[in-house]
N, C-alpha and C. Protein backbone atom coordinates (compact mmCIF):
# COMPACT_ATOMS: atom_id res chain seq x y z
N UNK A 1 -20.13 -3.76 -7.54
CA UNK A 1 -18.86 -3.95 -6.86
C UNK A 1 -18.93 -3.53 -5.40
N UNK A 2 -19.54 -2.56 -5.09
CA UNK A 2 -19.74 -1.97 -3.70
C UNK A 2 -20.85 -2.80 -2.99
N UNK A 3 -21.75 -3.37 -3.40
CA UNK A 3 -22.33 -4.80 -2.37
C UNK A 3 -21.53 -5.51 -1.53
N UNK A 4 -22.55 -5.86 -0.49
CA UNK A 4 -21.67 -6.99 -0.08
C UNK A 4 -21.54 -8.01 -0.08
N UNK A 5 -21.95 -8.71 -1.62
CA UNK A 5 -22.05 -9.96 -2.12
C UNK A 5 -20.62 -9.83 -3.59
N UNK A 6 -20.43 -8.50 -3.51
CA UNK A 6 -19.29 -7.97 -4.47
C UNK A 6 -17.77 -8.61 -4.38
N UNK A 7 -17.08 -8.25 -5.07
CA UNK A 7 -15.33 -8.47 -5.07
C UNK A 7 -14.84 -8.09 -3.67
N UNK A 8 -15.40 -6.93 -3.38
CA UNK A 8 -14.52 -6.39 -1.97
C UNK A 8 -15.43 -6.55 -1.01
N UNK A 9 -16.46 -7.24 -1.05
CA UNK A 9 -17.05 -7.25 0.07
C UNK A 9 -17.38 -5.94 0.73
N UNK A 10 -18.29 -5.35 -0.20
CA UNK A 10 -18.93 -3.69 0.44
C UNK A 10 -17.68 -2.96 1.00
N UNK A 11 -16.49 -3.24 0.63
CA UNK A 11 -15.26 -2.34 1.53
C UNK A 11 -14.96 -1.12 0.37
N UNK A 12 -15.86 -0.57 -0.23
CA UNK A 12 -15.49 0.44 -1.57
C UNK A 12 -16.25 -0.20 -2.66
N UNK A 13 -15.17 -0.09 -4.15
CA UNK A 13 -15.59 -0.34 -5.24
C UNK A 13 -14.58 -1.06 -5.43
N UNK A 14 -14.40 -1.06 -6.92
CA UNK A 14 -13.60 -1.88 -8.00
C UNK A 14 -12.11 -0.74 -7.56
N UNK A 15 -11.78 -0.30 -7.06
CA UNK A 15 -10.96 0.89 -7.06
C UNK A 15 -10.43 0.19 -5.61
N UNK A 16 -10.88 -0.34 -5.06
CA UNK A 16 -10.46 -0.95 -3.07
C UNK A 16 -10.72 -1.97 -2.69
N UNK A 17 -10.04 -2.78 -3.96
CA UNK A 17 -10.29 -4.33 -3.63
C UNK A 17 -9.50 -4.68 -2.18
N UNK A 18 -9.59 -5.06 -1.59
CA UNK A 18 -9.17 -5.97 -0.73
C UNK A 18 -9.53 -7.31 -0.01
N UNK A 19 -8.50 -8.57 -0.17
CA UNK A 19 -8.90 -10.15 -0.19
C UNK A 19 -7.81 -10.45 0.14
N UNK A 20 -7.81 -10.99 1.42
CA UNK A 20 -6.84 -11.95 2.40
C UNK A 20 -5.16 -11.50 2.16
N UNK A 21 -5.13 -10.34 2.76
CA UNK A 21 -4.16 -9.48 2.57
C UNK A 21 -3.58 -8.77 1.97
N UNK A 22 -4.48 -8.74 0.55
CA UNK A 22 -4.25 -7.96 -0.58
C UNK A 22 -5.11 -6.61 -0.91
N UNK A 23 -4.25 -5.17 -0.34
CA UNK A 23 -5.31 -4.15 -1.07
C UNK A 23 -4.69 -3.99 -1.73
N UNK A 24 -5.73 -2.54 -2.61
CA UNK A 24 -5.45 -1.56 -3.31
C UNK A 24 -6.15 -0.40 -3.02
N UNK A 25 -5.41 0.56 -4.08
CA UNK A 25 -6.28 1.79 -3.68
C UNK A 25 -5.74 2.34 -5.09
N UNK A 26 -7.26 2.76 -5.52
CA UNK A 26 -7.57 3.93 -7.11
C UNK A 26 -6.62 5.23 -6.97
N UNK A 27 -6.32 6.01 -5.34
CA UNK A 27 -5.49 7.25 -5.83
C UNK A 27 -4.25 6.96 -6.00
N UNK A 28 -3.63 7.46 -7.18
CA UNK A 28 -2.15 7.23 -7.37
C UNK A 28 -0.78 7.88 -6.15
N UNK A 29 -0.71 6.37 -5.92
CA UNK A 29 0.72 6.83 -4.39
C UNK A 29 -0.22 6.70 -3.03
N UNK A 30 -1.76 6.44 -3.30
CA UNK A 30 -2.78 6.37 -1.95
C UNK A 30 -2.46 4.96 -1.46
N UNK A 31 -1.43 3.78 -1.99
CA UNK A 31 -1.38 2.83 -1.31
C UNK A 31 -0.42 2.66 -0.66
N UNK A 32 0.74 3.48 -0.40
CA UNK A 32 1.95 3.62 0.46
C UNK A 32 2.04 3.85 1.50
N UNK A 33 1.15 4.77 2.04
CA UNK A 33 0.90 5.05 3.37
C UNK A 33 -0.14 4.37 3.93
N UNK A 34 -0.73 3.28 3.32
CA UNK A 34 -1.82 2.43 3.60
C UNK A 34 -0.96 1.11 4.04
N UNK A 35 0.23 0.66 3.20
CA UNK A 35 1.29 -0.24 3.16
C UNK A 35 2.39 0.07 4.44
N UNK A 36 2.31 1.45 4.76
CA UNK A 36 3.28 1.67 5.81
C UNK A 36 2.67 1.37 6.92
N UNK A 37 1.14 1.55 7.33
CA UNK A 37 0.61 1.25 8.29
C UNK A 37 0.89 -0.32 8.80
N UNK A 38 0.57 -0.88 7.47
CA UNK A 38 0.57 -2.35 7.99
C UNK A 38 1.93 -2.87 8.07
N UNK A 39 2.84 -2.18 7.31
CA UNK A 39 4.74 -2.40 8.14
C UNK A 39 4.83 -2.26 9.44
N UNK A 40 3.81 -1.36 9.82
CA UNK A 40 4.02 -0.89 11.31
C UNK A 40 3.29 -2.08 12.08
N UNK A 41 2.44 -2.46 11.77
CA UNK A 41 1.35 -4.20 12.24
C UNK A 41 2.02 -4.54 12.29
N UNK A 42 3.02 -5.31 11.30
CA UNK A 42 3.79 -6.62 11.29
C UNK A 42 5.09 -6.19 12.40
N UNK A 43 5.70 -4.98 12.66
CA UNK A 43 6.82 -4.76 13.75
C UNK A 43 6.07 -5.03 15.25
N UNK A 44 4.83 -4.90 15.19
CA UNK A 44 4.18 -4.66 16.58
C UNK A 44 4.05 -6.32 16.58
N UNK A 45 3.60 -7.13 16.00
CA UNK A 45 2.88 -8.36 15.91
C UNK A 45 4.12 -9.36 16.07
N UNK A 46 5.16 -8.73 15.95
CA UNK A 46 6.42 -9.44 16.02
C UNK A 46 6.29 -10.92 15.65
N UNK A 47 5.60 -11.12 13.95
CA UNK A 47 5.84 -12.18 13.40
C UNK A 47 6.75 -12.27 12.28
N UNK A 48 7.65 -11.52 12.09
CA UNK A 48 8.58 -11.60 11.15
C UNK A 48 8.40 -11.63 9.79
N UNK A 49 7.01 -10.70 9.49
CA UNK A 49 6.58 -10.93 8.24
C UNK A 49 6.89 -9.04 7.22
N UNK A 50 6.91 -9.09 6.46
CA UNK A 50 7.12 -7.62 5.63
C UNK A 50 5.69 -7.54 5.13
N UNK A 51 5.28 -6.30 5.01
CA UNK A 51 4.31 -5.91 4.13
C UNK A 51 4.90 -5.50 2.38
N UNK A 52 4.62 -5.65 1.43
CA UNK A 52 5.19 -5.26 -0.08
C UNK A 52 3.79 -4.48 -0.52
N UNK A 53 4.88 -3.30 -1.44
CA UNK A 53 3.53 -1.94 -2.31
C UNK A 53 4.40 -2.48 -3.38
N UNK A 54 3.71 -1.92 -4.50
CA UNK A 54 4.26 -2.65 -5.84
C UNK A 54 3.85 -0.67 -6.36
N UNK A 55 4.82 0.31 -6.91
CA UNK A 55 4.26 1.01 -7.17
C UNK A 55 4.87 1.73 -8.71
N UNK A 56 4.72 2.67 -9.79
CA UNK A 56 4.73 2.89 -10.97
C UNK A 56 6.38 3.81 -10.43
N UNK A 57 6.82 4.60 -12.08
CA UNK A 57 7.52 5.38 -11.26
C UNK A 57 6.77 6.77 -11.63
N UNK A 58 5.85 6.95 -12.38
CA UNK A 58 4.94 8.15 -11.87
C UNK A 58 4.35 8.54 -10.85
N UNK A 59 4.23 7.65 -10.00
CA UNK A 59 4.16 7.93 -8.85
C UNK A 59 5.32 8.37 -7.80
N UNK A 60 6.42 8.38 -8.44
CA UNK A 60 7.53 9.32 -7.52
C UNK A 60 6.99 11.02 -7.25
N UNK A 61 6.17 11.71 -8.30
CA UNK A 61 5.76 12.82 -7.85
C UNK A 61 4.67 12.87 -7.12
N UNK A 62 4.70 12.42 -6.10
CA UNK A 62 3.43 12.44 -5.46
C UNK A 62 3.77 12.52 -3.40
N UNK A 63 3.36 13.81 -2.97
CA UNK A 63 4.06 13.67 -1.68
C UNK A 63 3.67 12.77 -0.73
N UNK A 64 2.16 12.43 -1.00
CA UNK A 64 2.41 10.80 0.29
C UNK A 64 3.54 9.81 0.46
N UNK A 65 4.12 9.70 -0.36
CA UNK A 65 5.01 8.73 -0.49
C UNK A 65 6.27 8.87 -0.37
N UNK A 66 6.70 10.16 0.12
CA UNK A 66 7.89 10.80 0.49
C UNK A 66 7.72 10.72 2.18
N UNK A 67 6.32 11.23 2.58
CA UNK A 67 6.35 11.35 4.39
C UNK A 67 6.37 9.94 4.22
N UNK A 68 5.43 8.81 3.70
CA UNK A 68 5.66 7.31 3.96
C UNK A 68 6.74 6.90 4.29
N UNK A 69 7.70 6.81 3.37
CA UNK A 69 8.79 6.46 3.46
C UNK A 69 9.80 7.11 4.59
N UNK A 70 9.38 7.99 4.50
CA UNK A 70 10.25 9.04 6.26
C UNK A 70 10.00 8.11 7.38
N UNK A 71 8.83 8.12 7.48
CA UNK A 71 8.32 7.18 8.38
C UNK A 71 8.38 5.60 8.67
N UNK A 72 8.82 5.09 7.19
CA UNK A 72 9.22 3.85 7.47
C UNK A 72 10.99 3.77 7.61
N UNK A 73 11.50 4.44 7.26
CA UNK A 73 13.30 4.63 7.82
C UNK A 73 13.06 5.62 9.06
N UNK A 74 12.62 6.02 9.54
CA UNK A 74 12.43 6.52 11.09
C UNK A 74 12.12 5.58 11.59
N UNK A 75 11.15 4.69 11.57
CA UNK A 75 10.76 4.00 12.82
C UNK A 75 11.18 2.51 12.03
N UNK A 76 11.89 2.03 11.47
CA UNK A 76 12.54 0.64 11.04
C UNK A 76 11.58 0.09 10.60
N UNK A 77 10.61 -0.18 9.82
CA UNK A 77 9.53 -0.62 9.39
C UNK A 77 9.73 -1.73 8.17
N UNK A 78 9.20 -2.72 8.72
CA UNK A 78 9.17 -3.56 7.52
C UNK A 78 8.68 -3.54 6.22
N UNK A 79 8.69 -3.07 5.25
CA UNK A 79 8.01 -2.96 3.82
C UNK A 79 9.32 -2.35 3.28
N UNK A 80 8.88 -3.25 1.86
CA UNK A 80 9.42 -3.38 0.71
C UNK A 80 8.81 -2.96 -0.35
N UNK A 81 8.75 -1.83 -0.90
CA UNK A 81 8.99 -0.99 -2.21
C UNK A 81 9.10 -1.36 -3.40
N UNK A 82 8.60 -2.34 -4.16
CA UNK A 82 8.72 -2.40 -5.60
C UNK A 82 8.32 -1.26 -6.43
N UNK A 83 9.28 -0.82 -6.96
CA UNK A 83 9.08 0.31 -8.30
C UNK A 83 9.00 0.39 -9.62
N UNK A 84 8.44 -0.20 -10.11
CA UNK A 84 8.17 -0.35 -11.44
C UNK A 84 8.49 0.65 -12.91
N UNK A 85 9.55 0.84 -13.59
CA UNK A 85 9.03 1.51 -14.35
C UNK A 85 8.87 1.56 -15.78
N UNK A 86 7.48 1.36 -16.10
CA UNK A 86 6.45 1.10 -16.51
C UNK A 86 6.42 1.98 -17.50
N UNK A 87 7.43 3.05 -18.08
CA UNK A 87 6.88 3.91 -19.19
C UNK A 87 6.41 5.23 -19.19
N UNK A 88 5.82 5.18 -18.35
CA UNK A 88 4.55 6.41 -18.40
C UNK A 88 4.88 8.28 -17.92
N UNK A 89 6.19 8.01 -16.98
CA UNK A 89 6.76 9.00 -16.29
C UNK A 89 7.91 9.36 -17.04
């Protein structure tokens, strides 16, 4: 998986896929503040596009995703929040 003939193209493992605008990330709540960054792209790039995280609701205990979100209602940021819940929490 970590080649660069792999899924992600040597960018990680099976855990950090990323393909034509689609990541992820293996730590739980590690893709929110990865998702806020690129809210912040799309306000600078001024193409009118949103970034979307799709995330569990076990992942509400997790503090990246509390400063994320500070940061995306502080600075008006485009992304959208799907919360899933999925059971587990």
């Amino acid at each position: 998986m970590g080649k660069e003939t792999g899924v992600c193209g040597g960018m990680g493992a099976s855990q950090h896929l990323c393909k034509d605008g689609f990541y992820s990330n293996g730590i739980q709540g590690g893709i929110v503040p990865v998702a806020t960054g690129l809210a912040m792209a799309r306000k600078f790039d001024q193409k009118r596009k949103i970034s979307v995280v799709f995330i569990g609701d076990g992942t509400l205990g997790e503090g990246a995703i509390y400063e994320a979100l500070n940061i995306v209602y502080e600075w008006e940021l485009p992304l959208l929040v799907v919360l899933e819940n999925n059971g587990y929490a």
